[in-house]
Protein backbone atom coordinates (compact mmCIF):
# COMPACT_ATOMS: atom_id res chain seq x y z
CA UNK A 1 -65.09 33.75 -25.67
CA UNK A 2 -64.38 33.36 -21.73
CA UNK A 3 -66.49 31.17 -19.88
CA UNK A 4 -66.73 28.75 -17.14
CA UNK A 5 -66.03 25.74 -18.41
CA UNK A 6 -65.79 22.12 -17.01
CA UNK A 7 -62.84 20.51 -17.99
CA UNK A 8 -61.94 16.53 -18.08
CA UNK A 9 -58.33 15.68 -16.28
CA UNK A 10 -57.07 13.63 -19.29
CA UNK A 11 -53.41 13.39 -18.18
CA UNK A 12 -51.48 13.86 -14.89
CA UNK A 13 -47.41 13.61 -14.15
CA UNK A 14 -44.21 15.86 -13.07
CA UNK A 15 -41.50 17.56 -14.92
CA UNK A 16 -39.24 17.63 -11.74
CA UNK A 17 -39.46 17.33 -8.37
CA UNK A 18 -41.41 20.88 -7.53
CA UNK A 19 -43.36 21.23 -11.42
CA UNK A 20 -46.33 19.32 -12.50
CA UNK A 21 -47.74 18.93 -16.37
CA UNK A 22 -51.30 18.51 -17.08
CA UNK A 23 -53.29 18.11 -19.84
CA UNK A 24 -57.60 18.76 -19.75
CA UNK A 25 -60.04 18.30 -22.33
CA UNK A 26 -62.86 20.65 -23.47
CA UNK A 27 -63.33 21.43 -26.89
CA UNK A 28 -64.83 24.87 -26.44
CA UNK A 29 -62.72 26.26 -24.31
CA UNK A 30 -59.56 24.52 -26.67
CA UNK A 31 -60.66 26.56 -29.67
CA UNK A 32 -61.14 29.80 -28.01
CA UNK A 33 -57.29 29.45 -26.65
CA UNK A 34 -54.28 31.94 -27.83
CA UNK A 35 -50.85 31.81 -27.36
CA UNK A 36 -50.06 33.56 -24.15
CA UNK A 37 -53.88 33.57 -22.45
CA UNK A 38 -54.08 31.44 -18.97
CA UNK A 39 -56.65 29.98 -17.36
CA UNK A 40 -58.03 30.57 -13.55
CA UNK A 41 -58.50 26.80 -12.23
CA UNK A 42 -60.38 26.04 -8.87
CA UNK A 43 -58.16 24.05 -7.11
CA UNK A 44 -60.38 22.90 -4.34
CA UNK A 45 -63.09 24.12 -1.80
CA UNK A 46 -60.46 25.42 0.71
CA UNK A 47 -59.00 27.71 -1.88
CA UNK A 48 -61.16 30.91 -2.05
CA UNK A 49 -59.10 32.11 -4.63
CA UNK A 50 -58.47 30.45 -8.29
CA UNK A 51 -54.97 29.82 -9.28
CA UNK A 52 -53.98 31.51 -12.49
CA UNK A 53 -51.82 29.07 -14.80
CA UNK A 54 -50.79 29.83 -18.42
CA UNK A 55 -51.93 27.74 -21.27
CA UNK A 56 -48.58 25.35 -22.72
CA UNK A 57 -50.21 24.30 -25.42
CA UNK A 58 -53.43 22.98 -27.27
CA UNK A 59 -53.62 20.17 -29.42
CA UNK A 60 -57.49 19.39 -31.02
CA UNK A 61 -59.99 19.40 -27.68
CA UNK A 62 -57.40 19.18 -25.28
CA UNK A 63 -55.09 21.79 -23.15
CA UNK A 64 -51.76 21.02 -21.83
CA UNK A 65 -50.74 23.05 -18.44
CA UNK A 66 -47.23 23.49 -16.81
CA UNK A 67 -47.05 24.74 -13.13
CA UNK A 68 -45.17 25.10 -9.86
CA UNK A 69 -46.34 23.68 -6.63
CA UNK A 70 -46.05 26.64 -4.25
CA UNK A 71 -48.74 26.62 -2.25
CA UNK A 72 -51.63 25.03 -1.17
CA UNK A 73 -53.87 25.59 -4.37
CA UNK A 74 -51.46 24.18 -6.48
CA UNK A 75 -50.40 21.24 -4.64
CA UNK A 76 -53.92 20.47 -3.84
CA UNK A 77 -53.90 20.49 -8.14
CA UNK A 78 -50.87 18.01 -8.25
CA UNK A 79 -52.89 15.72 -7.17
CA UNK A 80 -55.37 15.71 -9.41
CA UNK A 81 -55.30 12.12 -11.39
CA UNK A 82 -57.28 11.53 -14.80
CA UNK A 83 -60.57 11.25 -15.20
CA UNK A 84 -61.02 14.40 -12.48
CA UNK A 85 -62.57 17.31 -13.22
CA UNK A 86 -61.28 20.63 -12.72
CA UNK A 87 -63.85 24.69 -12.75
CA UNK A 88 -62.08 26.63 -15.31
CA UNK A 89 -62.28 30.28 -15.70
CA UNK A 90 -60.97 31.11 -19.21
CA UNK A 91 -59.04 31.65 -21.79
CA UNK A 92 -58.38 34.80 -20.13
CA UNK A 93 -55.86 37.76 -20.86
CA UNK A 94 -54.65 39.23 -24.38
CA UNK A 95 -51.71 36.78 -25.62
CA UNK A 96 -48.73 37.30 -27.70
CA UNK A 97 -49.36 39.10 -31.49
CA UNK A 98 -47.25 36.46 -33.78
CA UNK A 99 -45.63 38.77 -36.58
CA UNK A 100 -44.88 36.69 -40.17
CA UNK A 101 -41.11 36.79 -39.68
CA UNK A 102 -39.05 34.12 -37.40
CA UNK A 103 -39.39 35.26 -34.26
CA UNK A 104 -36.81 34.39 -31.29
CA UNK A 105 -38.77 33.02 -27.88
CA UNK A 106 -36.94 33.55 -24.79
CA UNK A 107 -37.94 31.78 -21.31
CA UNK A 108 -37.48 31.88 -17.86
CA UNK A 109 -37.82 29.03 -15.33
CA UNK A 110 -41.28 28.18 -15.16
CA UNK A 111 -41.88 30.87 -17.82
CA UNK A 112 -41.48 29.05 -20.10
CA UNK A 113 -44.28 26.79 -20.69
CA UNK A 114 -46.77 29.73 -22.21
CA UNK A 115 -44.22 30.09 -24.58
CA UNK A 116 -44.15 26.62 -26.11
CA UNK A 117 -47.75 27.48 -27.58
CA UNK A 118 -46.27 30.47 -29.22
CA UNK A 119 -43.31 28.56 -30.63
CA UNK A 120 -45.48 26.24 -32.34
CA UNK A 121 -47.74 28.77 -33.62
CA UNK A 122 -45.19 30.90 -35.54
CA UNK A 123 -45.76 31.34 -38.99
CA UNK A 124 -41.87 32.27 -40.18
CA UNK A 125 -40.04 29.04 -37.58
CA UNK A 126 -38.35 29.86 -34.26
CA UNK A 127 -35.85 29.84 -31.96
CA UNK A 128 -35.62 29.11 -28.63
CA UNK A 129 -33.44 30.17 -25.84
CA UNK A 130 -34.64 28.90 -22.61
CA UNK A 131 -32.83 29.73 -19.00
CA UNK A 132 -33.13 27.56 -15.56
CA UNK A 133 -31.01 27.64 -12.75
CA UNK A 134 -29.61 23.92 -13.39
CA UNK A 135 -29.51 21.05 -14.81
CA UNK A 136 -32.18 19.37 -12.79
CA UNK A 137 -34.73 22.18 -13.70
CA UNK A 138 -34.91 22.17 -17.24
CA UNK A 139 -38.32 21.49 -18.80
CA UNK A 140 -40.23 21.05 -22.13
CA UNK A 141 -36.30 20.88 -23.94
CA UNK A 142 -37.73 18.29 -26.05
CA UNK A 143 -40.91 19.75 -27.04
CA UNK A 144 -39.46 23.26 -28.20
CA UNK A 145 -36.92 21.02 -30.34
CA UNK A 146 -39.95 19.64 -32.16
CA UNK A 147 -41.08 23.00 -32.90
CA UNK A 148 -38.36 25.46 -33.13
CA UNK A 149 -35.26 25.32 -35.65
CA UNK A 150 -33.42 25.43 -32.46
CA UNK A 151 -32.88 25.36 -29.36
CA UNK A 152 -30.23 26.96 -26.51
CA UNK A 153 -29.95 26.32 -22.84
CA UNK A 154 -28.64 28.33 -20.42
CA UNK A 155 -28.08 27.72 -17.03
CA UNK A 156 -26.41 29.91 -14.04
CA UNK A 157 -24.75 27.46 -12.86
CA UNK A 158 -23.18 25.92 -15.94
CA UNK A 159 -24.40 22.66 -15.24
CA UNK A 160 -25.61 21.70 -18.45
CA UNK A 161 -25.37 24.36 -22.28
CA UNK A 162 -24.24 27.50 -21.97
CA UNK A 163 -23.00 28.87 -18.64
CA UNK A 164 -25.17 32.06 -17.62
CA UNK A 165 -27.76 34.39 -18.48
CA UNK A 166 -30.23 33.93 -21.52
CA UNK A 167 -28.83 37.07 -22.49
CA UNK A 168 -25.61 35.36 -23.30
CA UNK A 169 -26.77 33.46 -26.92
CA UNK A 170 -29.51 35.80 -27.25
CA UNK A 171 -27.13 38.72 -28.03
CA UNK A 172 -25.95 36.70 -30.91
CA UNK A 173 -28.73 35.90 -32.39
CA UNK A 174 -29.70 39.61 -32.56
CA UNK A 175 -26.07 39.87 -33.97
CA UNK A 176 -26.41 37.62 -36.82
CA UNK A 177 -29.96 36.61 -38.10
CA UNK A 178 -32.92 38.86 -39.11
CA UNK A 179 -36.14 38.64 -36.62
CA UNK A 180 -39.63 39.69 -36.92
CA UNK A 181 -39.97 39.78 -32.99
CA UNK A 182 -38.83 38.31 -29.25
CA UNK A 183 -41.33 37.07 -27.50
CA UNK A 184 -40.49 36.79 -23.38
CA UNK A 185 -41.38 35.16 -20.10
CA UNK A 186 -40.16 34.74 -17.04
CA UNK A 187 -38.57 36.81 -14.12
CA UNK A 188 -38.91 40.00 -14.08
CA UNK A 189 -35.00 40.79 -14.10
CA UNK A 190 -34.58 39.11 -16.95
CA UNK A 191 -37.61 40.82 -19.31
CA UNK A 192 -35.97 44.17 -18.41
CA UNK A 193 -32.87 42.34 -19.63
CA UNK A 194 -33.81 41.18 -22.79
CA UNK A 195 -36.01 44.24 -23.38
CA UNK A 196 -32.57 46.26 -23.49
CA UNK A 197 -31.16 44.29 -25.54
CA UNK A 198 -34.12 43.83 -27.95
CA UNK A 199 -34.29 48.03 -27.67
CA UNK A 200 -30.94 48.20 -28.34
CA UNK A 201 -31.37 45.80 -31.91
CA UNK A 202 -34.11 47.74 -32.70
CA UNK A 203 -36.04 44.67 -32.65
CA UNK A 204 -39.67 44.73 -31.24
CA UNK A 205 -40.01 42.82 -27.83
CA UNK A 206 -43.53 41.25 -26.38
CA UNK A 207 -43.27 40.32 -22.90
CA UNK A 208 -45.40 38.34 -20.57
CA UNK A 209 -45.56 39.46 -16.70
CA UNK A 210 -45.91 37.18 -14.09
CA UNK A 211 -47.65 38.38 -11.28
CA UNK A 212 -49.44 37.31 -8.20
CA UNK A 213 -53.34 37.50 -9.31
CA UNK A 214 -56.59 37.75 -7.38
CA UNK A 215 -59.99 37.66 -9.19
CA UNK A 216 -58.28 37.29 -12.73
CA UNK A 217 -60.80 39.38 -14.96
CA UNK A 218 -59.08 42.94 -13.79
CA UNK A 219 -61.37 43.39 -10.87
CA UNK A 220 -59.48 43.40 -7.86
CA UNK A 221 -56.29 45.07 -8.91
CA UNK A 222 -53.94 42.92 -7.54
CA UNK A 223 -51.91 42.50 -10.49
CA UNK A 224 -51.77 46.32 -11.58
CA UNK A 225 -48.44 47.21 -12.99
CA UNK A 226 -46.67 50.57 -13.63
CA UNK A 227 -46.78 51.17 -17.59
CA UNK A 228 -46.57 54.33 -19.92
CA UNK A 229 -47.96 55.27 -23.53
CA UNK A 230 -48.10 58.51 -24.99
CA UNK A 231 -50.34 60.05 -22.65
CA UNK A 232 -48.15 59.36 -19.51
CA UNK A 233 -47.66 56.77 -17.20
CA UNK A 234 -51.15 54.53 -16.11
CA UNK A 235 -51.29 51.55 -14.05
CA UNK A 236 -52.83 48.76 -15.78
CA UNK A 237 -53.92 45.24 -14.76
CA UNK A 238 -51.86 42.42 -15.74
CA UNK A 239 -54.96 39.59 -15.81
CA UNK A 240 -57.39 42.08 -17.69
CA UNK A 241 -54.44 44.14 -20.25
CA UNK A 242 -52.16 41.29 -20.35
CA UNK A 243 -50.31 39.48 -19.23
CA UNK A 244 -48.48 40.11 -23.12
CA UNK A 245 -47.31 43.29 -23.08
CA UNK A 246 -44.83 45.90 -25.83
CA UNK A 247 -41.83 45.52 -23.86
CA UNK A 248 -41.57 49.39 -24.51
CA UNK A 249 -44.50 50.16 -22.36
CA UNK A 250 -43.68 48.75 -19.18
CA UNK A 251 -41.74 50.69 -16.51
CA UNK A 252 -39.03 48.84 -15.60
């Protein structure tokens, strides 16, 4: 159930120069937590406004978080050491619907922490195909090869794996293995990428949006995106209806 919960800062450190990993303990709010939900963390007096950040992964009592500093909120939250406390709104949103199959995960950037959680909670094994810019932003590569059967990087660059879009090994795997689902985060070029492609296999596609949030609980209607469903197109909020959406639904 979503509450307000109190959380203990149990673990502090960075990825990289701009992300930050962080792990909190509360063993409520840990066993209420799905693959894709995010929490809405305080990140100081100053900040009216809660940050929303997605939920990496839970292991017993505690939560793991992966985020960008970009502004004020979440640099004030970089700086956070343990034995802090952080006001947590959560675990908020609808997350990703596992099917039994193997299911292929494919990530963005800094899309693609939520997505280790759903990696390790796949019933039928997974594989990974994870996209950064460069070499010097890849995260988590490590973790999802603990969990997944494998693992591909892409970068645009071609600084390190394969040399361009995620769309590049993900095309073969649609080619050559039987899938239950994809299961995507990240920018929002790249969804309607991989949503082709996934429409094009005939192989169903959840994605998770990324957008700029205000209350978190589908209040103010900040995050409202353009969808459609058999009666027409609606505008739904992202915080309160996702952020896991059928890739068919959204209007690209």
């Amino acid at each position: 159930m979503t509450g307000v919960y109190e959380c203990r800062i149990v673990a502090a450190g960075k990825l990289n120069s701009a992300i930050c990993a962080m792990t909190i303990a509360n063993g409520a709010l840990a066993a209420e937590a799905r693959a894709g939900q995010f929490l809405h963390v305080k990140c100081g007096e100053a900040q009216l406004l809660r940050r929303p950040i997605s939920i990496c992964r839970v292991s017993g009592d505690s939560l793991e978080l992966v985020f960008e500093i970009k502004g004020k909120g979440t640099q004030w939250l970089s700086k956070r050491i343990p034995g802090m406390r952080l006001d947590v709104i959560g675990p908020l949103g609808n997350g990703f619907v596992l099917p039994e199959g193997r299911i292929i995960i494919v990530g963005g950037g800094i899309g693609t922490p939520p997505l280790l959680f759903a990696a390790g909670s796949a019933r039928g094994g997974a594989t990974a195909v994870l996209g950064f810019r460069s070499k010097d932003r890849i995260i988590l590569e490590d973790e999802f090869a603990a969990v997944c059967d494998g693992v591909y990087i892409t970068t645009d660059d071609g600084s390190f794996g394969i040399a361009g879009p995620v769309t590049v090994p993900l095309v073969k795997l649609l080619e050559h293995g039987k899938h239950g689902a994809v299961l995507a985060c990240g920018p929002r070029a790249m969804l309607s990428a991989v949503a082709k492609l996934c429409s094009l296999y005939g192989i169903p596609c959840q994605v998770s949006l990324e957008e700029r949030m205000g209350c978190g609980v589908g209040a103010c209607l900040v995050c409202a995106c353009e969808t459609v469903s058999e009666n027409g197109e609606q505008m739904r909020r992202v915080c309160k209806d996702g952020p896991v959406f059928d890739a068919k639904e959204i209007v690209w």
